[in-house]
Protein backbone atom coordinates (compact mmCIF):
# COMPACT_ATOMS: atom_id res chain seq x y z
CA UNK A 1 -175.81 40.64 175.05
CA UNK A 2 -175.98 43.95 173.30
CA UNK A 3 -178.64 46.23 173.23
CA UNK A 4 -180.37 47.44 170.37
CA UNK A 5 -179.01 50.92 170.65
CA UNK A 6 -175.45 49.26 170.48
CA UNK A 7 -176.56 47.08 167.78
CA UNK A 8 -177.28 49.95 165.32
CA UNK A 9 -174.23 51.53 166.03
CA UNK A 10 -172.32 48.49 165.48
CA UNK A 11 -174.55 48.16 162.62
CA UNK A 12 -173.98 51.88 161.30
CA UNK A 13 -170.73 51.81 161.54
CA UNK A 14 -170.47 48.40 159.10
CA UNK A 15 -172.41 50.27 156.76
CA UNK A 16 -169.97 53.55 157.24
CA UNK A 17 -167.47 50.93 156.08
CA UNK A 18 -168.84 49.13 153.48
CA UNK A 19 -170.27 52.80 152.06
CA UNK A 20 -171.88 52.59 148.65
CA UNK A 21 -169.23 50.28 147.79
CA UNK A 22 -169.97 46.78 146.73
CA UNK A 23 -169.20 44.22 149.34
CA UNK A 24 -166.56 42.87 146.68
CA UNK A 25 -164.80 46.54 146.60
CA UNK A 26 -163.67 46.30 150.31
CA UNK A 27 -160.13 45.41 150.47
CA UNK A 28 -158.76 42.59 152.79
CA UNK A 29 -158.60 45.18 156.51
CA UNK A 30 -162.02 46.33 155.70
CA UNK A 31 -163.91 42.74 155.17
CA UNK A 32 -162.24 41.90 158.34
CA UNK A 33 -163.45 45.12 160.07
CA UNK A 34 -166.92 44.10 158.93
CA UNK A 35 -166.44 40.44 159.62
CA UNK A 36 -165.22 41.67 163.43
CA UNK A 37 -168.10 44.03 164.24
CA UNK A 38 -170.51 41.53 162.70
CA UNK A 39 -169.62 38.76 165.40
CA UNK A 40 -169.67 41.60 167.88
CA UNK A 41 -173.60 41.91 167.65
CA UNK A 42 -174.08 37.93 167.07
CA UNK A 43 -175.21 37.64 163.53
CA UNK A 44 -174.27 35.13 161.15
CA UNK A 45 -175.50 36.56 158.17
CA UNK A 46 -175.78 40.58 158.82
CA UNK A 47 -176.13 40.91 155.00
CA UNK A 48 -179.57 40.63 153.97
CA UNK A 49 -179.97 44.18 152.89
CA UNK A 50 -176.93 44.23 150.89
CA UNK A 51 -176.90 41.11 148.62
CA UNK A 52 -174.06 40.55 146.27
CA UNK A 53 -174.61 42.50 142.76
CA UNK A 54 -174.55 39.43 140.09
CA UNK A 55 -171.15 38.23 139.23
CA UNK A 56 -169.16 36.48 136.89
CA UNK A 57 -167.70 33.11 137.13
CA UNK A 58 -164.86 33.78 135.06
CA UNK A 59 -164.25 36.65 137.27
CA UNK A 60 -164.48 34.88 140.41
CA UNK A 61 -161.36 33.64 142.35
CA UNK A 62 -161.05 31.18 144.90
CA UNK A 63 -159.32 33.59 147.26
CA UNK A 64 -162.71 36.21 146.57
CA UNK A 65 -164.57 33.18 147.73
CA UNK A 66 -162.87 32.51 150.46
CA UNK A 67 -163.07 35.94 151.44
CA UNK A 68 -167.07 35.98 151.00
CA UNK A 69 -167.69 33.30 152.69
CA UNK A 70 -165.39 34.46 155.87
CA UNK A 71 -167.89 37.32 156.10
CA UNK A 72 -170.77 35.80 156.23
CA UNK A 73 -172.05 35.09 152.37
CA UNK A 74 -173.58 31.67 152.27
CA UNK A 75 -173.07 29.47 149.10
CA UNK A 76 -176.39 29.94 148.18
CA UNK A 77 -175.92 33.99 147.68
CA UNK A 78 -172.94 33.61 145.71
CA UNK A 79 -174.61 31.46 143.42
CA UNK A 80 -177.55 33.24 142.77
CA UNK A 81 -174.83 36.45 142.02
CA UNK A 82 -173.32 33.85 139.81
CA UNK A 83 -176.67 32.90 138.59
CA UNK A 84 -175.69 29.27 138.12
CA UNK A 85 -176.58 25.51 139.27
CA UNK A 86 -175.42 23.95 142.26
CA UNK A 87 -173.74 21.65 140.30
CA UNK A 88 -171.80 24.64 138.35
CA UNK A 89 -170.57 26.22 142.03
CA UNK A 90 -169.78 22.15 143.06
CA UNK A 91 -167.62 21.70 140.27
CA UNK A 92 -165.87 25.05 140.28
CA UNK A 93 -164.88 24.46 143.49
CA UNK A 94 -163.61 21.09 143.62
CA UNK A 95 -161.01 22.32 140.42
CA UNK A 96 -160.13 25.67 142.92
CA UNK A 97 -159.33 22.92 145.60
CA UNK A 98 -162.42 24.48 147.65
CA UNK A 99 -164.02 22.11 150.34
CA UNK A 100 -167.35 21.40 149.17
């Protein structure tokens, strides 16, 4: 287990990474940079204090998805970005092919 010292670096340098960026800006080596040093200090869901800024669903793609979810957004978050229904998000991803 990791102390807390080594936590906040671990933690510092995700946010060196991510910068002032959106999470959504990172390209595909970075969000697995993030996802990497996130499992290194144990947390499933390290962004609280960086939510995702509100999307579109016409915008969103199921490989963007994919990639949130792989670093740690829950289904939940990406919805509320969306700002739609469950049912919306449900449906949306059954047509992408997306397990539901």
């Amino acid at each position: 287990m990791l102390c807390k010292q080594e936590k906040k670096a671990i933690r510092k340098e995700m946010y060196r990474l991510i910068g002032n960026r959106s999470i959504l800006d990172l390209d595909q080596e970075e969000l697995q940079e993030v996802q990497k040093l996130a499992k290194l200090i144990g947390s499933n869901y390290i962004f609280d204090s960086k939510p995702l800024p509100k999307m579109k669903l016409e915008n969103l793609t199921a490989k963007r998805y994919q990639e949130l979810r792989s670093i740690g957004y829950r289904v939940l978050d990406i919805r509320c970005a969306l700002n739609i229904s469950d049912a919306k998000l449900r449906a949306w991803r059954t047509e992408k092919g997306l397990s539901i």
